[in-house]
N, C-alpha and C. Protein backbone atom coordinates (compact mmCIF):
# COMPACT_ATOMS: atom_id res chain seq x y z
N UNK A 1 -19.53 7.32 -5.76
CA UNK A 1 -18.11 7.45 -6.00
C UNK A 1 -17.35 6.69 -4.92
N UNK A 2 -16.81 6.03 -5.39
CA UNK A 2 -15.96 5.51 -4.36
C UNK A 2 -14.62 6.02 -3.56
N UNK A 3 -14.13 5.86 -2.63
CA UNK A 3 -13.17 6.31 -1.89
C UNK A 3 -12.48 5.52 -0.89
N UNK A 4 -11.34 6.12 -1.36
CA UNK A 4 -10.21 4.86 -0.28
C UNK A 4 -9.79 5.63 0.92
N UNK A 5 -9.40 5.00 2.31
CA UNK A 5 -9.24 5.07 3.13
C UNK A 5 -8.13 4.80 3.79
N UNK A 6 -6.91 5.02 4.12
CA UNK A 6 -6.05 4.83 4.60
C UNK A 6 -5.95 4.97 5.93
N UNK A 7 -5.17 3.94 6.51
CA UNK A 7 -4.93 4.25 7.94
C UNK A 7 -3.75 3.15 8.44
N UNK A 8 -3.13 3.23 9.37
CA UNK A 8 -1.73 2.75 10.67
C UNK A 8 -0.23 3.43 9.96
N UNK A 9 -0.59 4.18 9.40
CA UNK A 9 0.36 4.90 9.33
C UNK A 9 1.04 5.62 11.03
N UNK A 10 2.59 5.90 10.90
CA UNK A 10 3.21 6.53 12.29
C UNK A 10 4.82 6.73 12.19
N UNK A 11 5.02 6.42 13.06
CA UNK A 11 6.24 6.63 13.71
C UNK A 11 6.94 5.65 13.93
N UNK A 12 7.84 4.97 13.82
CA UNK A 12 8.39 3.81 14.24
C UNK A 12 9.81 3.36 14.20
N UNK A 13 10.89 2.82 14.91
CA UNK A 13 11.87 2.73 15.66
C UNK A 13 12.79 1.70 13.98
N UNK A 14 13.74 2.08 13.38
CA UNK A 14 13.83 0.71 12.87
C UNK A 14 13.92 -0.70 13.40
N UNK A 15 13.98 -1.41 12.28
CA UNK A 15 13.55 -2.93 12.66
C UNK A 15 12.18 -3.10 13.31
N UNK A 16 11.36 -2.34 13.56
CA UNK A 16 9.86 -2.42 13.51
C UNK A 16 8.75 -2.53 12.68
N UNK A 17 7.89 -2.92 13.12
CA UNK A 17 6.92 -3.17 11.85
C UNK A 17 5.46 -2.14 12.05
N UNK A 18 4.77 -1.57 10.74
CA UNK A 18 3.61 -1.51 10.70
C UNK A 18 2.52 -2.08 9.91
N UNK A 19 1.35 -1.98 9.97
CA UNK A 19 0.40 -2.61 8.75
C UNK A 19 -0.11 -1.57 8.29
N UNK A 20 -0.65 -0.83 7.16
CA UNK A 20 -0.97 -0.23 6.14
C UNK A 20 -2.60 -1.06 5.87
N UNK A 21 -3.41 0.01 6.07
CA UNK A 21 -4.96 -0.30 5.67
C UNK A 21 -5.12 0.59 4.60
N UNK A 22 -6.12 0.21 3.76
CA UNK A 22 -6.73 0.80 2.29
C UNK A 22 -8.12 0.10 2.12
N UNK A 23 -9.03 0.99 2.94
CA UNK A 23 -10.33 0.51 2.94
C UNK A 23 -10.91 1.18 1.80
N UNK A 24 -11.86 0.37 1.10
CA UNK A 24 -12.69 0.86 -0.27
C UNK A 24 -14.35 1.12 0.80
N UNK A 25 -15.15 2.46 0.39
CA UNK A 25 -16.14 2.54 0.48
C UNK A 25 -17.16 1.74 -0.18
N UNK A 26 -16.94 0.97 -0.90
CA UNK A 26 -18.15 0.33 -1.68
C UNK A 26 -17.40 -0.38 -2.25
N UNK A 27 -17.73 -2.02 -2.64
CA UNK A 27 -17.12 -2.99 -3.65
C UNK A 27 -16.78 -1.94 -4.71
N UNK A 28 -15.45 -2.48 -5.28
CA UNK A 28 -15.24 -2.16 -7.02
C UNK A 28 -15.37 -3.16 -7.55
N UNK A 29 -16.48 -3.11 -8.47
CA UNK A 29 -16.63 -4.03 -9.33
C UNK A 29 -15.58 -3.98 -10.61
N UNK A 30 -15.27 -5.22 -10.93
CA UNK A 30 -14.30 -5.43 -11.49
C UNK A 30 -13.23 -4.81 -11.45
N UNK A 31 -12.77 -5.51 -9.72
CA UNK A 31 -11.46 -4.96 -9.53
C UNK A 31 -10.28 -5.39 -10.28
N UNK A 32 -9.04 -5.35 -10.81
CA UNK A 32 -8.07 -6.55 -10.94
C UNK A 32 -6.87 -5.96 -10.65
N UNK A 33 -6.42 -4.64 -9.96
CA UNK A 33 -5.31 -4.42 -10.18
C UNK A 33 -5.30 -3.90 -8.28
N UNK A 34 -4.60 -3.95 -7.36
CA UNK A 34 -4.52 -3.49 -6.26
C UNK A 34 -2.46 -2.97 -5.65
N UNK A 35 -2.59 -1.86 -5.69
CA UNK A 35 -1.04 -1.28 -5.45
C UNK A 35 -0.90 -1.07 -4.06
N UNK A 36 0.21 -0.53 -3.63
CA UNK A 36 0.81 0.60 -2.55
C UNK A 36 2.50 0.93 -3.35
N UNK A 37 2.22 2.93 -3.61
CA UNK A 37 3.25 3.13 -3.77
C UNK A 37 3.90 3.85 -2.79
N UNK A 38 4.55 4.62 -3.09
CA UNK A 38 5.26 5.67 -2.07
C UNK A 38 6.37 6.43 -2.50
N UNK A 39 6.23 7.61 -1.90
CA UNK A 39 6.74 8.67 -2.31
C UNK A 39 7.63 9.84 -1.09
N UNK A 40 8.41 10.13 -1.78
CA UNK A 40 9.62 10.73 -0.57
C UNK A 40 9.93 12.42 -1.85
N UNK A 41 9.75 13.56 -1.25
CA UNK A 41 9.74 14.52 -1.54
C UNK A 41 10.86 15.07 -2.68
N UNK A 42 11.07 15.26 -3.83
CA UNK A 42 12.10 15.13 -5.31
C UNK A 42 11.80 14.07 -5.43
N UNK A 43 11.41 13.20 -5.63
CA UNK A 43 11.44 11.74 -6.17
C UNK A 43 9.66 11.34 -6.74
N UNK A 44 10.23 10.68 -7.86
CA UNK A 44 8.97 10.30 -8.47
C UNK A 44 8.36 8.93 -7.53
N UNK A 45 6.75 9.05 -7.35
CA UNK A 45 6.06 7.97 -6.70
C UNK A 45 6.27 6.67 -7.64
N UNK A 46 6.96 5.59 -6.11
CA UNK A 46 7.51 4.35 -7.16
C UNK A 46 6.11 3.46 -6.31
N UNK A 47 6.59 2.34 -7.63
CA UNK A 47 5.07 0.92 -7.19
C UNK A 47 6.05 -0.05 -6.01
N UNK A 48 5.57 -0.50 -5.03
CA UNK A 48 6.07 -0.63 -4.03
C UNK A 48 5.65 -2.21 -3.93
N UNK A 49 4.42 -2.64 -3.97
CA UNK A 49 3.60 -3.72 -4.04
C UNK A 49 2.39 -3.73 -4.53
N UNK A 50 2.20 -5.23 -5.45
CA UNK A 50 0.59 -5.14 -6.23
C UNK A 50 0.41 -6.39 -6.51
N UNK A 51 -0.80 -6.79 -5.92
CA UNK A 51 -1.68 -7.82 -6.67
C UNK A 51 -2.28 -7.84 -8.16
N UNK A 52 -2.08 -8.67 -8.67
CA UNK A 52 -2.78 -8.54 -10.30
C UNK A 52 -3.64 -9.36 -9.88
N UNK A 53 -5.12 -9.17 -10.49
CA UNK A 53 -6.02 -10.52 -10.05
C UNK A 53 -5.27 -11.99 -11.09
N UNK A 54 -5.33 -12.65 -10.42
CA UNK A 54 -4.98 -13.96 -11.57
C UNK A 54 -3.96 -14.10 -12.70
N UNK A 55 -2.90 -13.16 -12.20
CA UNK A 55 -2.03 -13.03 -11.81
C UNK A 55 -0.35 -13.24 -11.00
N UNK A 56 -0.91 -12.81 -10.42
CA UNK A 56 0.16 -12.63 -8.38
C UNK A 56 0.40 -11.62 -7.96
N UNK A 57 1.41 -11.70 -7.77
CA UNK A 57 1.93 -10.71 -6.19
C UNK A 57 3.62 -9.72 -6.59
N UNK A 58 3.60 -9.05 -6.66
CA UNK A 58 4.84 -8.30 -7.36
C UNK A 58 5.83 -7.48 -5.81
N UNK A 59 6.75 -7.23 -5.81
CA UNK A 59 7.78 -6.62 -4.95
C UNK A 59 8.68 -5.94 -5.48
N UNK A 60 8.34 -4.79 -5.23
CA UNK A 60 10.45 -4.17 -5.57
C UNK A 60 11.75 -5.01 -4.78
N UNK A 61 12.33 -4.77 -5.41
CA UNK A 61 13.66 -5.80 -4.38
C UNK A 61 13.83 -5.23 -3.11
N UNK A 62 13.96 -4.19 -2.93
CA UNK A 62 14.57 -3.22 -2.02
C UNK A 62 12.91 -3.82 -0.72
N UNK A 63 12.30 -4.40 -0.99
CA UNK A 63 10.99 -5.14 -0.07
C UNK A 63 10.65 -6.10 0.40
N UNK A 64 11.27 -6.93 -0.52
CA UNK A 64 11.48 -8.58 -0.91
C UNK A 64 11.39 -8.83 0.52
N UNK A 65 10.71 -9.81 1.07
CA UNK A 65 10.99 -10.64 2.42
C UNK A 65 11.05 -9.97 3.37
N UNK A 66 10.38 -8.95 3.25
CA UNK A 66 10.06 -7.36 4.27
C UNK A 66 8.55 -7.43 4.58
N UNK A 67 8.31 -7.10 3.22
CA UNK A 67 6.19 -6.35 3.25
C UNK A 67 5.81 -7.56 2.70
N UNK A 68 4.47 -7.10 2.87
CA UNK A 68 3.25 -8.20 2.07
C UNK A 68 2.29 -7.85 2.30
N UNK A 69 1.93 -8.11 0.69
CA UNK A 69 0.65 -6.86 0.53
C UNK A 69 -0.57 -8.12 0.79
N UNK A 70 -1.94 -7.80 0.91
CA UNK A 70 -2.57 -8.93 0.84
C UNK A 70 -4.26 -7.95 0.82
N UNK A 71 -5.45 -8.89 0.82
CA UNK A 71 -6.45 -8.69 0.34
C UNK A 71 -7.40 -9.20 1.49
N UNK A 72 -8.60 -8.30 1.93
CA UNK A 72 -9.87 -9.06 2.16
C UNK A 72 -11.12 -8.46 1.62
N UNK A 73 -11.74 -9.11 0.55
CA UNK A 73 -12.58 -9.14 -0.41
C UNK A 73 -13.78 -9.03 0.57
N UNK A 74 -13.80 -9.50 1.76
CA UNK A 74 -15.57 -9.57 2.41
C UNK A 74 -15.41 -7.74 3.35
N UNK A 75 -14.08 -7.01 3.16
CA UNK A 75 -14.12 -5.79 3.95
C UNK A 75 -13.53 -4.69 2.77
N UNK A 76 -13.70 -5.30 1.87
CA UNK A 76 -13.30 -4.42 0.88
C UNK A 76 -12.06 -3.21 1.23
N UNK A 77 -10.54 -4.28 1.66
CA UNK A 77 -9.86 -3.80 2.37
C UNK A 77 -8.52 -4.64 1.46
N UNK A 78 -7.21 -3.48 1.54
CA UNK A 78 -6.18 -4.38 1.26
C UNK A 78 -5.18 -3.64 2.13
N UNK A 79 -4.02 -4.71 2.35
CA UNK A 79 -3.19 -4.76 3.82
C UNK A 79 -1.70 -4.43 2.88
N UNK A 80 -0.81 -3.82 3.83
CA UNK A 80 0.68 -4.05 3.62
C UNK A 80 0.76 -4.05 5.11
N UNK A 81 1.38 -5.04 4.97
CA UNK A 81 2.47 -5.55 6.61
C UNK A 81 3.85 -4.83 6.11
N UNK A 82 4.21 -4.32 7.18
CA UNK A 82 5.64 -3.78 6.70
C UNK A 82 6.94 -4.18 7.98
N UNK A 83 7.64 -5.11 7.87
CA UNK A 83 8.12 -5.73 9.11
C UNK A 83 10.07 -5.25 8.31
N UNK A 84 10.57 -5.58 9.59
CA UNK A 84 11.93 -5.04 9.45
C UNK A 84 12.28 -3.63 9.31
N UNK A 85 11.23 -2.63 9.20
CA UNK A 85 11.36 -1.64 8.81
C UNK A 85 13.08 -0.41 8.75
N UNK A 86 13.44 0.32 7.82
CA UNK A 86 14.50 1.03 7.40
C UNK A 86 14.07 2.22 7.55
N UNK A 87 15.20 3.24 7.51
CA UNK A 87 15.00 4.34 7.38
C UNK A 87 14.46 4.83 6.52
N UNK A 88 15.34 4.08 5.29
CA UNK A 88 15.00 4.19 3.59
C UNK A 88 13.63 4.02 3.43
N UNK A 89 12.60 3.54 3.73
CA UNK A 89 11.27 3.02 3.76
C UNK A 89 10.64 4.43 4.52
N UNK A 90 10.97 5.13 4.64
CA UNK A 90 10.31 6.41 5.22
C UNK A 90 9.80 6.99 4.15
N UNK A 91 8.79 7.67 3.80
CA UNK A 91 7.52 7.90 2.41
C UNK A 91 6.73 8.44 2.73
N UNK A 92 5.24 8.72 2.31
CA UNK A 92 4.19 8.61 2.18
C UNK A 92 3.57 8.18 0.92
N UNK A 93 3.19 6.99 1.82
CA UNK A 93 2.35 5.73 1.08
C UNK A 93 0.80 6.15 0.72
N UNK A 94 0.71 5.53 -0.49
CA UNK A 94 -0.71 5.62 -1.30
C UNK A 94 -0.83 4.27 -1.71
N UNK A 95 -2.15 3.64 -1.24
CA UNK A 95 -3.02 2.89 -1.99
C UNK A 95 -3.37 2.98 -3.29
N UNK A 96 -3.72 2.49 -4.30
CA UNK A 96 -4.05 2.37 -6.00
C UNK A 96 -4.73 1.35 -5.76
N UNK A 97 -6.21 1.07 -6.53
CA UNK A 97 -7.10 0.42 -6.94
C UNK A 97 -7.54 0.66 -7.96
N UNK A 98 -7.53 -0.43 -9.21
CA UNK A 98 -7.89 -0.37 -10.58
C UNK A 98 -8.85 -1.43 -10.81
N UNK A 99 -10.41 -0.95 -11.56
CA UNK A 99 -10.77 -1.40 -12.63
C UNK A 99 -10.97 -1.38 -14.35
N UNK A 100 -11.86 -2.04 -14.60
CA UNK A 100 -11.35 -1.61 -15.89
C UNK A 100 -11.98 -0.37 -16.75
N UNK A 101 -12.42 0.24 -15.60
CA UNK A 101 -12.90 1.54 -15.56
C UNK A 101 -12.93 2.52 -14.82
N UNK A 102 -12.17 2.39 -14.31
CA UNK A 102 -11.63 3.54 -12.58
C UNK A 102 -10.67 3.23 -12.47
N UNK A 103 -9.87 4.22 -11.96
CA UNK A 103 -8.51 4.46 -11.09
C UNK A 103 -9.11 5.21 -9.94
N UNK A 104 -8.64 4.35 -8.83
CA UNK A 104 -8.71 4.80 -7.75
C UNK A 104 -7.54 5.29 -6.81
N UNK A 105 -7.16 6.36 -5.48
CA UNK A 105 -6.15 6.60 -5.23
C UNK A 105 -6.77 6.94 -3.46
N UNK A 106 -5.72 6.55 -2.70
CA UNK A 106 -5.95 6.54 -1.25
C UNK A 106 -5.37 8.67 -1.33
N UNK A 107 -5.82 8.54 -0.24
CA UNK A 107 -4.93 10.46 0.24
C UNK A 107 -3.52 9.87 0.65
N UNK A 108 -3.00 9.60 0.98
CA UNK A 108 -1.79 9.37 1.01
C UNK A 108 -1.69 9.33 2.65
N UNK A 109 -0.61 8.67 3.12
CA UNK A 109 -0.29 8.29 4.68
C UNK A 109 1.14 8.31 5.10
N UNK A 110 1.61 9.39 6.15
CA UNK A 110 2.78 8.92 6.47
C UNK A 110 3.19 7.85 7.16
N UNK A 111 4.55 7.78 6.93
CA UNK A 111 5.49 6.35 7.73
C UNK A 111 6.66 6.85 7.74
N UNK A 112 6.96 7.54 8.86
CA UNK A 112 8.68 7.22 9.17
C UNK A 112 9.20 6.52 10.01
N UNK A 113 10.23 6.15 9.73
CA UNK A 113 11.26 5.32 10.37
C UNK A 113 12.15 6.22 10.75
N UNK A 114 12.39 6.36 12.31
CA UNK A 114 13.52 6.68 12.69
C UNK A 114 13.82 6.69 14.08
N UNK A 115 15.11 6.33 15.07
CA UNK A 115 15.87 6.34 16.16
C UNK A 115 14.94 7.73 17.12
């Protein structure tokens, strides 16, 4: 069974940045779908960033020229850089990994932003 791993989740000042890890225990074979959503307590978990394989690269606006999600296939690992950081961006973030036979889901990680 596979399992995701999250980690650099914290604390952080706005206008700071963190990176967001989502390590996979074992290749997924036939991966094609890779997320990070996030979720803030009354509010439904929104899609934040995702790779489609062959594809691209998707952003909510409210991210645009902020994060960037990205991939390393030899650590079976996918990244969000999160730079400029807001208050508003305060969550707990989950990883999503899809094949075409699994849904996969990180435990979830905090991130706040604040003074």
């Amino acid at each position: 069974q596979v399992q995701l791993v999250e980690s650099g989740g914290g604390l952080v000042q706005p206008g700071g940045s963190l990176r967001l890890s989502c390590a996979a225990s074992q290749n997924i074979f036939g991966e094609n779908f890779m997320a990070w959503y996030r979720q803030v307590p009354g509010k439904e978990r929104e899609l934040v960033a995702s790779i489609i394989t062959g594809t691209g690269i998707n952003y909510i606006d409210s991210v645009k020229g902020r994060f960037i999600i990205s991939r390393d296939n030899a650590k079976n690992t996918i990244y969000l850089q999160m730079n400029s950081l807001k208050s508003e961006d305060t969550a707990v973030y989950y990883c999503n990994r899809k094949s075409m036979f699994r849904i996969y889901w990180g435990q979830g990680i905090q991130v706040t932003v604040s003074s």
